[in-house]
C-alpha atoms as a PDB file:
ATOM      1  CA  UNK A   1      41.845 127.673 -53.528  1.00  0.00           C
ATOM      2  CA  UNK A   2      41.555 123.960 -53.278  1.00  0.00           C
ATOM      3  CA  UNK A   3      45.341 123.728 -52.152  1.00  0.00           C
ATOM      4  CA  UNK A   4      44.458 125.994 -49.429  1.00  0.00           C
ATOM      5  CA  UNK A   5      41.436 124.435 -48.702  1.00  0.00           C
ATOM      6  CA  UNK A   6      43.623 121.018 -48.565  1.00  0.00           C
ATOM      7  CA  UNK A   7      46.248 122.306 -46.432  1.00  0.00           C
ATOM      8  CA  UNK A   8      43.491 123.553 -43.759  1.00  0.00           C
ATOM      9  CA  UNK A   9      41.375 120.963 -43.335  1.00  0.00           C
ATOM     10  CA  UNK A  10      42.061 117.151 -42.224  1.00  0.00           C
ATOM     11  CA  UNK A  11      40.304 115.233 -44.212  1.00  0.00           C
ATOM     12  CA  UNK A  12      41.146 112.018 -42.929  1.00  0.00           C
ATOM     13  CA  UNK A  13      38.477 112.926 -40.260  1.00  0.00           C
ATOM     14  CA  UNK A  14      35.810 111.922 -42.568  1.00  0.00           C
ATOM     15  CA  UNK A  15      36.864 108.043 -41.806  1.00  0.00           C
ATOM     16  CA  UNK A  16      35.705 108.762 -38.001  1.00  0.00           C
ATOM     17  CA  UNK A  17      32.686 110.217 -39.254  1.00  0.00           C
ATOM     18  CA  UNK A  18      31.572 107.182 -41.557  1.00  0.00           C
ATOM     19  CA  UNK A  19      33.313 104.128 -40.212  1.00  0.00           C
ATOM     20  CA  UNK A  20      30.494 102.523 -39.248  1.00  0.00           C
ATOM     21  CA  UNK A  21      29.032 102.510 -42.629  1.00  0.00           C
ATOM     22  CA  UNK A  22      32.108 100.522 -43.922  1.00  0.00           C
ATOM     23  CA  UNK A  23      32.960  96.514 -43.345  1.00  0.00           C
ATOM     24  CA  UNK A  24      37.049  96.057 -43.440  1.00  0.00           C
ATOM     25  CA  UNK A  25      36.975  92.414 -43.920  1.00  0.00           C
ATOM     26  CA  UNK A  26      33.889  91.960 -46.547  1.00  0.00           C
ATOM     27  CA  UNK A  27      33.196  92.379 -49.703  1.00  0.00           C
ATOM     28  CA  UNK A  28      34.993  94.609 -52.605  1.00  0.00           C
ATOM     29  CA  UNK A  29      36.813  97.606 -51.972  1.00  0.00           C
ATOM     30  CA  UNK A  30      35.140 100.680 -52.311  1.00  0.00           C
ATOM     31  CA  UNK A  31      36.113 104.091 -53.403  1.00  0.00           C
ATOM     32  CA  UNK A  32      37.617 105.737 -50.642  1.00  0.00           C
ATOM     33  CA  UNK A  33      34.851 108.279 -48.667  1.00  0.00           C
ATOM     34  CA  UNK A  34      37.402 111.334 -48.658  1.00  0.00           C
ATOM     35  CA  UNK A  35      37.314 111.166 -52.776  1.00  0.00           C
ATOM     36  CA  UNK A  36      33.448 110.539 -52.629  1.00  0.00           C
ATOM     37  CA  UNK A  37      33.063 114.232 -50.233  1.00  0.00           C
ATOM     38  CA  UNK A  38      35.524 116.265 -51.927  1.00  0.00           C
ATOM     39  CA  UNK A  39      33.919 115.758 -55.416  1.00  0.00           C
ATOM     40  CA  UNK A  40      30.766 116.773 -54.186  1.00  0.00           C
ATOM     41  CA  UNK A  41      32.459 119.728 -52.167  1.00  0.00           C
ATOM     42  CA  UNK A  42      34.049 120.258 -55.860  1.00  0.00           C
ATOM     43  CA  UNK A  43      30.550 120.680 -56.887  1.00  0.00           C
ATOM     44  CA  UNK A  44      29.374 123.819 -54.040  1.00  0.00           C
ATOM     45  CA  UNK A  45      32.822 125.290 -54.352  1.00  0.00           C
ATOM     46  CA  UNK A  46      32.461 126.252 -57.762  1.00  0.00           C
ATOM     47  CA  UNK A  47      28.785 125.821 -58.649  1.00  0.00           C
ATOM     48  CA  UNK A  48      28.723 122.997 -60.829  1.00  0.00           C
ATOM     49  CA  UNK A  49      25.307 122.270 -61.556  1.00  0.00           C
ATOM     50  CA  UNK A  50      25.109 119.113 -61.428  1.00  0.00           C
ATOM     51  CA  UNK A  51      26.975 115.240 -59.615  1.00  0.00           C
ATOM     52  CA  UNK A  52      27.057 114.151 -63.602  1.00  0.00           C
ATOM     53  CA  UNK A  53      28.565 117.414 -64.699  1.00  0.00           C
ATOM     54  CA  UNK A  54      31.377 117.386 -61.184  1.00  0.00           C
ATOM     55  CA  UNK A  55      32.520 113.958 -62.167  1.00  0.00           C
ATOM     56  CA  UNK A  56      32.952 114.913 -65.898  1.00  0.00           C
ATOM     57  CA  UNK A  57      35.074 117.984 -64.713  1.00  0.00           C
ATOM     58  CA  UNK A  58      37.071 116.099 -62.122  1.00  0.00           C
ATOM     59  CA  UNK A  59      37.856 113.846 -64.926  1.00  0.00           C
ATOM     60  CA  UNK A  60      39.113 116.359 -67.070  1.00  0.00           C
ATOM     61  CA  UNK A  61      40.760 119.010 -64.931  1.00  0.00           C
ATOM     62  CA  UNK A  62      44.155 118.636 -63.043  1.00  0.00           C
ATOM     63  CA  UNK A  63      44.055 120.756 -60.414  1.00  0.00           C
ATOM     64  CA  UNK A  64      40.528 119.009 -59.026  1.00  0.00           C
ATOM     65  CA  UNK A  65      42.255 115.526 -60.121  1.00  0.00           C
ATOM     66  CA  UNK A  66      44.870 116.447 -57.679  1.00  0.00           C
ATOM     67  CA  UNK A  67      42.422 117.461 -54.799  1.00  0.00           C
ATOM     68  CA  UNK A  68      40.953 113.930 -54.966  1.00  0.00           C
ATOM     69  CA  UNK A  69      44.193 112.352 -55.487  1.00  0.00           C
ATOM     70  CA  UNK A  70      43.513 110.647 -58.712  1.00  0.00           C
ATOM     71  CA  UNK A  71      46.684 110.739 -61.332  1.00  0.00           C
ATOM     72  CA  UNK A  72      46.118 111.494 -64.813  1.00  0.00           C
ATOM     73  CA  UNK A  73      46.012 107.784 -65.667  1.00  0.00           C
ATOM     74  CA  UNK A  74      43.655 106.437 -63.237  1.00  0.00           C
ATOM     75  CA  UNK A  75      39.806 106.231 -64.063  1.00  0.00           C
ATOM     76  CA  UNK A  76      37.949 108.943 -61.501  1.00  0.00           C
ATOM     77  CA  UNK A  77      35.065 106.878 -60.050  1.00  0.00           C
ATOM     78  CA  UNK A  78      31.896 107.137 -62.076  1.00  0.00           C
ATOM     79  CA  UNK A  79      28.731 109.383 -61.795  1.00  0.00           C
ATOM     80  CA  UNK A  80      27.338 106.297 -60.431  1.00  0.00           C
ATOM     81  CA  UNK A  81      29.597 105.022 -57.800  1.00  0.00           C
ATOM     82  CA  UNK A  82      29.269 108.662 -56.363  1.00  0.00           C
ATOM     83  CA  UNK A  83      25.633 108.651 -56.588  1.00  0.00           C
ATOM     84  CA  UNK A  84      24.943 105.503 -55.263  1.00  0.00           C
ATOM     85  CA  UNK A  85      26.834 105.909 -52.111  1.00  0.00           C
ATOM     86  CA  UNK A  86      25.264 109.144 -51.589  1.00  0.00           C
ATOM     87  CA  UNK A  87      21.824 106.984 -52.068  1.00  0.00           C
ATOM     88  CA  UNK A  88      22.522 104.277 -50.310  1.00  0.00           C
ATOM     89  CA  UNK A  89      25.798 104.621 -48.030  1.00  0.00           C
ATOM     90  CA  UNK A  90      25.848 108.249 -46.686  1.00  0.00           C
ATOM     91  CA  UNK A  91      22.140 109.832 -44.824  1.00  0.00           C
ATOM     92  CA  UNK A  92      21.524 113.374 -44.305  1.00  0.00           C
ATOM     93  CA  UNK A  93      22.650 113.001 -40.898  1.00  0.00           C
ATOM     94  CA  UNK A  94      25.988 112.101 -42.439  1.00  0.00           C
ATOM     95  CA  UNK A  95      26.168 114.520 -44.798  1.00  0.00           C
ATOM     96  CA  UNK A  96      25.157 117.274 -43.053  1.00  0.00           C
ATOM     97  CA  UNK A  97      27.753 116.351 -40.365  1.00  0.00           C
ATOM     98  CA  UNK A  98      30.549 116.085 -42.811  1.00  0.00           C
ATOM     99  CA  UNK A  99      29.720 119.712 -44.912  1.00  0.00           C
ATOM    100  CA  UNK A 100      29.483 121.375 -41.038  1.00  0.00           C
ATOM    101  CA  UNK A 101      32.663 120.322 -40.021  1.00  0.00           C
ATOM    102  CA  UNK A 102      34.324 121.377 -43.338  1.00  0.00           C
ATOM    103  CA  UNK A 103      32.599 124.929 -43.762  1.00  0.00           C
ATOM    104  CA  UNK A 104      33.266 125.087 -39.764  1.00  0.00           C
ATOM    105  CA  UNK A 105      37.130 124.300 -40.463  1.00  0.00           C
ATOM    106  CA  UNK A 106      37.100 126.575 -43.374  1.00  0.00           C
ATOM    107  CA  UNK A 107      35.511 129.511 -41.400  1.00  0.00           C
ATOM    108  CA  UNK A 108      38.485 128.501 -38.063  1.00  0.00           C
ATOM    109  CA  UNK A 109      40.948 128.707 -40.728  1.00  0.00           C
ATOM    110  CA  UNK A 110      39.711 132.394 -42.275  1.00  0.00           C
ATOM    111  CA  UNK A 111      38.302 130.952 -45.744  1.00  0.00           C
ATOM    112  CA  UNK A 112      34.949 131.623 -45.083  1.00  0.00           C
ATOM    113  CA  UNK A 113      33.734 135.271 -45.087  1.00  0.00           C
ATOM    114  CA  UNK A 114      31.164 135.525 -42.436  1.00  0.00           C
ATOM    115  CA  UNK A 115      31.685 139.761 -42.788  1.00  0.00           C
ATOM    116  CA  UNK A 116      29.729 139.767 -45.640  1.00  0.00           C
ATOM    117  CA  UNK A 117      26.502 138.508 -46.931  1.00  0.00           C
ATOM    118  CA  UNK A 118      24.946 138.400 -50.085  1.00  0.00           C
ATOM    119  CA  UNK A 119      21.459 139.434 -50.873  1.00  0.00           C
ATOM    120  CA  UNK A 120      20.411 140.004 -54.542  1.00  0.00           C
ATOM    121  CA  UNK A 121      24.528 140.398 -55.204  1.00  0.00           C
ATOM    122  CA  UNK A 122      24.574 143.724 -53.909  1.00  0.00           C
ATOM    123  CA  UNK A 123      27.471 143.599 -51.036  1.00  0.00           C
ATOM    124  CA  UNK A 124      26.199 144.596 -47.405  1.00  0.00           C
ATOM    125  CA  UNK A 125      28.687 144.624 -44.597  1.00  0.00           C
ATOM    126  CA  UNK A 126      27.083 142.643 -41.836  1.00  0.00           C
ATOM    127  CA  UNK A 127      27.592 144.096 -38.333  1.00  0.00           C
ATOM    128  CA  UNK A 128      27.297 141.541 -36.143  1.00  0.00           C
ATOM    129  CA  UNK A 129      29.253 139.240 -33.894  1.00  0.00           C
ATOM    130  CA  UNK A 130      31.551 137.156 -36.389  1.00  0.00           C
ATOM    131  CA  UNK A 131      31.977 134.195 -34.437  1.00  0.00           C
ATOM    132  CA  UNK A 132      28.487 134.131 -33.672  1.00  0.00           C
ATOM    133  CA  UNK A 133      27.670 134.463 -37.239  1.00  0.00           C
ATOM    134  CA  UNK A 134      29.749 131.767 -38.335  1.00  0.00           C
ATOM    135  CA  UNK A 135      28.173 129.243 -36.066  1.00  0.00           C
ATOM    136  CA  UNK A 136      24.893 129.853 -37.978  1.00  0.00           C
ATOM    137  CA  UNK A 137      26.782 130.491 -41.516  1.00  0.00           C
ATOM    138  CA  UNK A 138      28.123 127.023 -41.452  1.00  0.00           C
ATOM    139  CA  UNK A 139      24.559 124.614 -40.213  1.00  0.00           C
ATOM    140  CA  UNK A 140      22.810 126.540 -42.402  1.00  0.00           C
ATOM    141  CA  UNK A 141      24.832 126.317 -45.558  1.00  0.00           C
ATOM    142  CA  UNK A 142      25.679 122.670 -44.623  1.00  0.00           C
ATOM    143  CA  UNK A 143      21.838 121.721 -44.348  1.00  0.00           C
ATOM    144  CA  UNK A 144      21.387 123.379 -47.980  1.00  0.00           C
ATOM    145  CA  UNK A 145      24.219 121.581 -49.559  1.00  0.00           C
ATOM    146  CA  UNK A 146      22.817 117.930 -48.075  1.00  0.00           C
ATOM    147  CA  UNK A 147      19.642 118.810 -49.136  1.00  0.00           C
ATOM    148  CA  UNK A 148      21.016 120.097 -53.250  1.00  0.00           C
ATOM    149  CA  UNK A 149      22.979 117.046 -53.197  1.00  0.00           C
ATOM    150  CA  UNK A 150      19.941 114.263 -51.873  1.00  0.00           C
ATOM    151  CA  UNK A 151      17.369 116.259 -54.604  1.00  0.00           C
ATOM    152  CA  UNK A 152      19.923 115.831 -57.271  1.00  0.00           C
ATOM    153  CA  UNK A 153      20.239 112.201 -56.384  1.00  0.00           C
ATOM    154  CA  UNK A 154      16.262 111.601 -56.103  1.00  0.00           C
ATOM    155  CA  UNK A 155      15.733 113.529 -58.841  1.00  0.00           C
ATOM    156  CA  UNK A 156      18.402 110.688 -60.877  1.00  0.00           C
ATOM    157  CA  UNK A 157      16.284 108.259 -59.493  1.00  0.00           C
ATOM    158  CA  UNK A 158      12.744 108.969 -60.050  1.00  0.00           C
ATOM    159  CA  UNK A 159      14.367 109.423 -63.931  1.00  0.00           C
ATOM    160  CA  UNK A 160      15.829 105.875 -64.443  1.00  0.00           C
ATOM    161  CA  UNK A 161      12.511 104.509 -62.083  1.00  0.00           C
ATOM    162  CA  UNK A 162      10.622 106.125 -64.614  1.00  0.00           C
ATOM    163  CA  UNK A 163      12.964 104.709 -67.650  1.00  0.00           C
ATOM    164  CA  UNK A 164      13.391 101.168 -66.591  1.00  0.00           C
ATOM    165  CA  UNK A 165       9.046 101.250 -66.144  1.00  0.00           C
ATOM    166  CA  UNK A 166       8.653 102.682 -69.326  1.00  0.00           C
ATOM    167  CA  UNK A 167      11.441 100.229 -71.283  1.00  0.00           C
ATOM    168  CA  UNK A 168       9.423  97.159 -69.927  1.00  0.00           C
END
């Protein structure tokens, strides 16, 4: 699936979309955004828990190695580096932006079933307008993955708040 998903979508878009968040000429490099997004679209895709748990997977499994790029003997960034820019670098706004464009170039490209939905895991065949169900498929889900993703990180951060007040 993830090949697929790589040959469909562009992700060098996601430079456009965050550019402004990024100085060329200052400071240390950083880990490159596409990486950051596609281990946290790792994550939805397959219903990994948690941002700790995705990293330790992407570490350890090739075929999500080679969706990020990373070879086997290069260090995939840590739970932290992808946490903190999620904290600090990337608002909802941003997020949300980036996760509608990719489930809306999924859907263009036919890897998101709109025909169908879900309730209670019984299977229902939906009969309405497919297009028009798409373009409220895709905000939708893309609002609930920003929001996952930004409790997970607060969540992490209330936790070592709490830590560093309690190790004083």
């Amino acid at each position: 699936m993830l090949r697929k998903i790589d040959t469909a979508i562009d992700f060098k878009k996601i430079y456009k979309f965050v550019e402004d968040l990024y100085c060329e000429d200052n400071g240390r490099p950083s880990v490159d955004p596409v990486v950051l997004f596609k281990i946290v679209l790792i994550q939805h895709i397959y219903g990994i828990p948690s941002l700790r748990r995705t990293v330790e997977e992407v570490s350890m499994n090739l075929a999500y190695r080679w969706f990020i790029g990373y070879p086997l003997n290069e260090a995939v960034p840590h739970f932290s580096t992808v946490s903190s820019n999620f904290k600090h670098r990337f608002n909802h706004a941003t997020v949300e932006y980036v996760f509608r464009w990719v489930l809306k170039a999924a859907a263009e490209e036919g890897y998101l079933d709109t025909e169908a939905i879900f309730v209670d895991s019984p299977h229902i065949k939906a009969s309405a307008d497919l297009k028009k169900q798409a373009k409220k498929a895709v905000p939708k889900q893309a609002k609930r993955y920003a929001k996952e993703l930004f409790d997970e990180v607060n969540k992490d951060r209330e936790e070592l708040t709490c830590t560093s007040k309690n190790g004083q």
